[in-house]
Protein backbone atom coordinates (compact mmCIF):
# COMPACT_ATOMS: atom_id res chain seq x y z
CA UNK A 1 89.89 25.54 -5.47
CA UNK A 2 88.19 23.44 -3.23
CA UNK A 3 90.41 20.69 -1.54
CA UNK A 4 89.15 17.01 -0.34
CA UNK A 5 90.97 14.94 2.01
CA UNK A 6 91.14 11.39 0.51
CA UNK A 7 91.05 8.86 3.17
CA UNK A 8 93.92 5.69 1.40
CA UNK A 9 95.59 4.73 4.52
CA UNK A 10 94.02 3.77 7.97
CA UNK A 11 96.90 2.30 9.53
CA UNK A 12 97.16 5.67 12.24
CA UNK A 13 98.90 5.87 15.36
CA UNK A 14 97.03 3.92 17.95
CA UNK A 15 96.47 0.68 16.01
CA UNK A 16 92.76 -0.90 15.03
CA UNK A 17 91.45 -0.62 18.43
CA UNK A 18 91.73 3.16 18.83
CA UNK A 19 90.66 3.41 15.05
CA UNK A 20 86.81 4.93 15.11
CA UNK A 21 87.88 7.55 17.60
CA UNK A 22 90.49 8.35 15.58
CA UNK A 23 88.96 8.63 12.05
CA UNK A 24 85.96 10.48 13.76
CA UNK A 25 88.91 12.95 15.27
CA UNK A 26 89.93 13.20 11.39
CA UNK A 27 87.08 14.01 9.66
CA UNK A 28 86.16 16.46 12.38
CA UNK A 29 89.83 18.15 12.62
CA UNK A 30 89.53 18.34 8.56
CA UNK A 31 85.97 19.53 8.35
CA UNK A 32 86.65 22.31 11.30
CA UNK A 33 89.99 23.07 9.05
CA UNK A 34 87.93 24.24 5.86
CA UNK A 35 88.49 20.97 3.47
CA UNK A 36 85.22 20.78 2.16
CA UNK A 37 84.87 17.06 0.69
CA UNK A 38 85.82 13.84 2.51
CA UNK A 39 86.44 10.58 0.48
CA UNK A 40 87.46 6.70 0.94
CA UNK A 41 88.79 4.14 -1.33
CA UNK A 42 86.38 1.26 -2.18
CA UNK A 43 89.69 -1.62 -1.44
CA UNK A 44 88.97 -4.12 0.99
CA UNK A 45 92.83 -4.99 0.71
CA UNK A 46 95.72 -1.97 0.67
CA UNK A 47 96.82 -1.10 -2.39
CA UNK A 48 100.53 -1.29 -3.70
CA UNK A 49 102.31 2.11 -3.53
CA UNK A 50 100.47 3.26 -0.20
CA UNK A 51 101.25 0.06 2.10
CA UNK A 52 101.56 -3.99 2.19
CA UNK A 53 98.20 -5.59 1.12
CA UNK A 54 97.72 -6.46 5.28
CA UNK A 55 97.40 -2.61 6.41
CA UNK A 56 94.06 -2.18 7.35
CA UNK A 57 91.42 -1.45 5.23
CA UNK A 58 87.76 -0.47 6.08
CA UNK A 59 84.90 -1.51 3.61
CA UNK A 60 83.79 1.90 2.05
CA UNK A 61 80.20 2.72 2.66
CA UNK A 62 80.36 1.01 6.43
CA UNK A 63 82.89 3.84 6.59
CA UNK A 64 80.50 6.86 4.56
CA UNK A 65 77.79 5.94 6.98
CA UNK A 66 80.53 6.46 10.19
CA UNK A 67 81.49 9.88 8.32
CA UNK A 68 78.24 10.68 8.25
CA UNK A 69 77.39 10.52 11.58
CA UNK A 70 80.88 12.30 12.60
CA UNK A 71 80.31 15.71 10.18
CA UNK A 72 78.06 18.21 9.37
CA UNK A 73 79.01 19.78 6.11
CA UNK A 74 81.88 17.93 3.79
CA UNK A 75 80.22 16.35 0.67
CA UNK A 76 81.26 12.53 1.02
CA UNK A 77 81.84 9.60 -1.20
CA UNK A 78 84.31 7.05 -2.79
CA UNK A 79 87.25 7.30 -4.91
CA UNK A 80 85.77 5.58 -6.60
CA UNK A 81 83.44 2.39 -5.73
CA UNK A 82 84.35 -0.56 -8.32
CA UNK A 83 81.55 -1.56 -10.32
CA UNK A 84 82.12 -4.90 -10.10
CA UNK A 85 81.69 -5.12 -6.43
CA UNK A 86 77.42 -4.59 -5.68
CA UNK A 87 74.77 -5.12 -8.09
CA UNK A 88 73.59 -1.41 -9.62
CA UNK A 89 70.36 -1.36 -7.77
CA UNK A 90 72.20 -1.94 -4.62
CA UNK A 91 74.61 0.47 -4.68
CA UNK A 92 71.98 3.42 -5.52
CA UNK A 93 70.07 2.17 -2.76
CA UNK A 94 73.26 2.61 -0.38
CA UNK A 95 74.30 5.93 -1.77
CA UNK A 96 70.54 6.82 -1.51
CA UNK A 97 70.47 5.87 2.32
CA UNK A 98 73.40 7.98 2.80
CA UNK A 99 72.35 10.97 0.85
CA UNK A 100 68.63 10.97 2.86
CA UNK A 101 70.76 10.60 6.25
CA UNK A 102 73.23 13.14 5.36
CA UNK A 103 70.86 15.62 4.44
CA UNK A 104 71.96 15.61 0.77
CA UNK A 105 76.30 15.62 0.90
CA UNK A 106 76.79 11.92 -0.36
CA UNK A 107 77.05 10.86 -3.74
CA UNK A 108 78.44 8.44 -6.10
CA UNK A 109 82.51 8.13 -7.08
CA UNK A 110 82.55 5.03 -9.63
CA UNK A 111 84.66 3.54 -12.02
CA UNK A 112 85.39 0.29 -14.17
CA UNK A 113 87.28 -1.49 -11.21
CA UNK A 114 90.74 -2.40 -11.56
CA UNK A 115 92.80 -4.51 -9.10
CA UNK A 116 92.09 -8.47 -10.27
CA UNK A 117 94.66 -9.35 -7.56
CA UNK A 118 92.05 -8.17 -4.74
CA UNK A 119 88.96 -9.42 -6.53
CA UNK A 120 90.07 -13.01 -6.85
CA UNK A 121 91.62 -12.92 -3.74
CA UNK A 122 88.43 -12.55 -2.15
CA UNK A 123 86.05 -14.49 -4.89
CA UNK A 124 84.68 -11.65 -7.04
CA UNK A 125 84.33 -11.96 -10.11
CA UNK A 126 86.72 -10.07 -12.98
CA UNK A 127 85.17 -10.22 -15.92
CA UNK A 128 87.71 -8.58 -18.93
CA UNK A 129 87.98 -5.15 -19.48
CA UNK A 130 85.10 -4.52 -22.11
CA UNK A 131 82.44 -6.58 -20.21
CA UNK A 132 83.24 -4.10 -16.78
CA UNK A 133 82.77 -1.20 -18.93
CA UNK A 134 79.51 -2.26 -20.19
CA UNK A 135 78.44 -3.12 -16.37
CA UNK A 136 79.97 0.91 -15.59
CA UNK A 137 77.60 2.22 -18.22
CA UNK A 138 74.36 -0.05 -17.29
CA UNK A 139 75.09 0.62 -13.47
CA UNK A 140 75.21 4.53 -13.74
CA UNK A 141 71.83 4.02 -16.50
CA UNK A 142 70.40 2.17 -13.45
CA UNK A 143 71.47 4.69 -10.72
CA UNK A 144 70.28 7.80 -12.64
CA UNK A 145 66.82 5.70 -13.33
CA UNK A 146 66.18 5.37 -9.67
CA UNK A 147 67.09 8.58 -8.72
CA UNK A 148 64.39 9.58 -10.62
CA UNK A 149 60.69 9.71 -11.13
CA UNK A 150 60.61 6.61 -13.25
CA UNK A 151 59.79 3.45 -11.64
CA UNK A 152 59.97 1.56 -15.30
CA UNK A 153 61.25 -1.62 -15.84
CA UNK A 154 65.27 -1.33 -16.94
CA UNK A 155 65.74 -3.85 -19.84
CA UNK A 156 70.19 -3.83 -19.99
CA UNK A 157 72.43 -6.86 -21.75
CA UNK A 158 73.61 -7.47 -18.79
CA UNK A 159 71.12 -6.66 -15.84
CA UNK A 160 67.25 -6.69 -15.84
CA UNK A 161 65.54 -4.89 -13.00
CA UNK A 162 61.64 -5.37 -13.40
CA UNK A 163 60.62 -2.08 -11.17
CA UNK A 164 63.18 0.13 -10.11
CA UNK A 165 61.19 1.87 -7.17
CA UNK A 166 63.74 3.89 -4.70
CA UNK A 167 61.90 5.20 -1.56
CA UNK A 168 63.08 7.41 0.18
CA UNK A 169 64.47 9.29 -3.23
CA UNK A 170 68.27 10.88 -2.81
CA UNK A 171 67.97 14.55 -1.34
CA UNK A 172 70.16 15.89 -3.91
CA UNK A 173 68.09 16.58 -6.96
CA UNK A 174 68.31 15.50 -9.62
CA UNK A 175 70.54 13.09 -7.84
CA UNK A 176 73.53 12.80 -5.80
CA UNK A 177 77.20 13.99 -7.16
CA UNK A 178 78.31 11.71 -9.69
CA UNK A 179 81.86 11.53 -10.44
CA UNK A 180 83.61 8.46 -12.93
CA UNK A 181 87.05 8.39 -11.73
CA UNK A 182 89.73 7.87 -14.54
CA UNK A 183 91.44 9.02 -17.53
CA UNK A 184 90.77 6.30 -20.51
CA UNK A 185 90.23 8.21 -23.64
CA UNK A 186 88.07 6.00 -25.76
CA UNK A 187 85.33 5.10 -23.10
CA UNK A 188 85.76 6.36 -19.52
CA UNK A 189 86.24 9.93 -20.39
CA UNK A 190 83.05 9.49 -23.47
CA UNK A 191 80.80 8.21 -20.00
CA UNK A 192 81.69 11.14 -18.20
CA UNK A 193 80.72 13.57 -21.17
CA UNK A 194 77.10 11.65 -21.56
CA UNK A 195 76.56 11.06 -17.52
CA UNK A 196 79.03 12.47 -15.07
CA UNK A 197 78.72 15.67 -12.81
CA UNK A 198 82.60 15.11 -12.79
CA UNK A 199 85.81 13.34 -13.84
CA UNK A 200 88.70 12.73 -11.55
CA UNK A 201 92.40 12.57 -13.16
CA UNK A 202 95.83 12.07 -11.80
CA UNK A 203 98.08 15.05 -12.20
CA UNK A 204 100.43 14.26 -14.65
CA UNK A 205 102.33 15.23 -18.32
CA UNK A 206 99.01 14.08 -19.85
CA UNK A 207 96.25 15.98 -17.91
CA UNK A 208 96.13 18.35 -20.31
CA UNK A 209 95.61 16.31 -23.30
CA UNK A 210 93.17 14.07 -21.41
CA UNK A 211 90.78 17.61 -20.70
CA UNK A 212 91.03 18.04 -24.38
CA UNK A 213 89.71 14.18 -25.12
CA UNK A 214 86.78 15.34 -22.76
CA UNK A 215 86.10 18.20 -24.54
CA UNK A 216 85.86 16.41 -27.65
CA UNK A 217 83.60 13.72 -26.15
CA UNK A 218 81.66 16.87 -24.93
CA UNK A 219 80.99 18.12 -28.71
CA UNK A 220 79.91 14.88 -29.85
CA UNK A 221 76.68 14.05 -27.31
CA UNK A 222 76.05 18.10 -27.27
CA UNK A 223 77.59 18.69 -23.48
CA UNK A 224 78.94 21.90 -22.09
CA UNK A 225 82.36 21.12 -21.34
CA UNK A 226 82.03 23.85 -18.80
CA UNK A 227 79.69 21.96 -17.05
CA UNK A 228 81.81 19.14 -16.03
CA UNK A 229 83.59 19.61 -12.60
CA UNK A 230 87.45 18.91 -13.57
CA UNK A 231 89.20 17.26 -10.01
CA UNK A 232 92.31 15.67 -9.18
CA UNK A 233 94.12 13.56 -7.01
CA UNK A 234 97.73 14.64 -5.53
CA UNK A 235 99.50 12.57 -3.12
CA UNK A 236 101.71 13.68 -0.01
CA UNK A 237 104.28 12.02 2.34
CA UNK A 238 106.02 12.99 5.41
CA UNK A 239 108.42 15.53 3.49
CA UNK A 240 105.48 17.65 1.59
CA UNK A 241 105.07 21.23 3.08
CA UNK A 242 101.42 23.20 1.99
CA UNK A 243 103.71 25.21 0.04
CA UNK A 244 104.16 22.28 -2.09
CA UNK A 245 100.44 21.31 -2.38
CA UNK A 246 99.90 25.09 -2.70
CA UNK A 247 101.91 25.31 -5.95
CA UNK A 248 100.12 22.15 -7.33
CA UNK A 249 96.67 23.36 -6.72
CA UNK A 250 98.24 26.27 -8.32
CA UNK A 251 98.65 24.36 -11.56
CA UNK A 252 95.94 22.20 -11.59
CA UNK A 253 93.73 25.44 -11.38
CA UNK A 254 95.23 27.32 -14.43
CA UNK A 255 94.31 23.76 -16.35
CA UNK A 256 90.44 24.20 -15.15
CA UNK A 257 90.10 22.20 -11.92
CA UNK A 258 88.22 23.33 -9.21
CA UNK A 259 88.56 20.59 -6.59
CA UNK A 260 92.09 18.38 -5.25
CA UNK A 261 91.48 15.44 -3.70
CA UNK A 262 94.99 15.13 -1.18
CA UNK A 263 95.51 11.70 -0.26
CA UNK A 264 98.64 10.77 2.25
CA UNK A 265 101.61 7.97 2.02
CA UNK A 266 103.74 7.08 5.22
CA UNK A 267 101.76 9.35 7.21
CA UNK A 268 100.15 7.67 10.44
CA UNK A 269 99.39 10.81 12.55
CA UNK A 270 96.04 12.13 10.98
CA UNK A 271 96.58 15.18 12.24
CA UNK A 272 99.44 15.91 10.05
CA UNK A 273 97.67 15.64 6.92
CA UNK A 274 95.12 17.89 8.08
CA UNK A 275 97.97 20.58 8.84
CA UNK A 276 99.51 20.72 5.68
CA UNK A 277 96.00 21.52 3.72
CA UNK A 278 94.53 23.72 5.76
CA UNK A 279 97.96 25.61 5.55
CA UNK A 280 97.70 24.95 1.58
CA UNK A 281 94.31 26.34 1.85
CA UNK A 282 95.15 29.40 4.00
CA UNK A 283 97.86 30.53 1.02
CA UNK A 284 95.60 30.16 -1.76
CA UNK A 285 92.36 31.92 0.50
């Protein structure tokens, strides 16, 4: 089981001024503690259940880029980047950038965007439910096109792109990690099955029925089911012990995962969070 560190809360000890030497301190503490992926939320306001909507919040790939610089190892990227909020060609070009500067550990985290409370707060555009899935679909198509050899044109309903040259190409070949975060039977889990390197769940009663959606969407486009990456999230607040995260990774790993993403609630000393997985980590070896 590999375990990420999922970066939700940046309200730490020390308040915004102290807050790059902090996160840099984090990422290094949790890279030097054996957690082995680092990820951010793609929010520009906090989201309910973690903190009030003021608590800060750092745009996501401004933040990849200071991860970058501040490790040498973790594979990095969001959980998960809403499509709605950079046009397709864009955002391959920024995980692209990343990627080539990285030396190949940054790749995509995406999904059909969610939270129409932040979006019109801040003037993007929400369009309903089955127009973002059809920008999800055409945005990966686009992604995977420039992370190829093709320069084509890409002729989509919804975006045209008349050459899509991408120079310097990703480091990761074929392309970077792509993982489409959520657990919607009829269409997010049938993407992951046709595109996806991964899925990413919550834990819950219906994990276990949602794995066997994905292996049905596997069958029908001719997939391996086996060659999906299965990963979670788990959350953790001031009164979780690594035993408890220990026993969870336990559980998720008799279901087929092989990667938790542990993100933290109520917990403003970094360090902390870092403790309790690499002492999660240590039990499970």
């Amino acid at each position: 089981m590999d375990f990420g560190l999922h970066i939700a809360d940046f309200t730490f000890a020390g308040g915004p001024s102290q807050l790059g030497p902090a996160l840099a301190a984090h990422v290094r503490n949790a890279e030097g503690s054996g957690i082995r992926r680092i990820t951010v939320m793609d929010h520009f306001w906090q989201l309910p259940g973690i903190g009030p909507e003021d608590h800060e919040m750092l745009e996501a790939y401004a933040t990849l880029g200071f991860l970058v610089a501040h490790t040498d190892k973790v594979l990095l990227h969001t959980l998960v980047s809403g499509v709605i909020y950079r046009e397709p060609a864009l955002l391959a070009k920024q995980v692209t950038t990343l990627d080539v500067l990285s030396g190949g550990r940054v790749g995509l985290g995406i999904g059909a965007a969610w939270n129409e409370q932040e979006s019109r707060g801040l003037g993007f555009r929400f369009p309903p439910v089955a127009e973002r899935f059809r920008q999800l679909e055409e945005t990966i198509q686009i992604c995977l096109q420039m992370w190829s050899d093709s320069e084509e044109p890409y002729e989509g309903a919804i975006w045209q792109l008349e050459r899509t040259l991408n120079s310097p190409q990703s480091v990761s070949r074929p392309h970077p990690y792509l993982l489409i975060g959520g657990g919607g039977e009829r269409k997010t889990l049938r993407l992951v099955a046709q595109y996806a390197d991964a899925c990413n769940l919550s834990y819950g009663p219906q994990t276990a029925h949602k794995l066997d959606v994905l292996r049905g969407h596997c069958e029908a486009v001719g997939r391996d089911y086996d060659d999906v990456e299965k990963t979670a999230m788990i959350g953790i607040d001031p009164s979780t012990t690594w035993e408890d995260i220990a026993a969870r990774a336990r559980e998720l790993a008799d279901l087929g995962f092989t990667a938790t993403y542990v993100f933290s609630v109520g917990i403003r000393e970094p360090e902390r969070v870092v403790e309790v997985i690499a002492g999660a980590i240590g039990e499970l070896g």
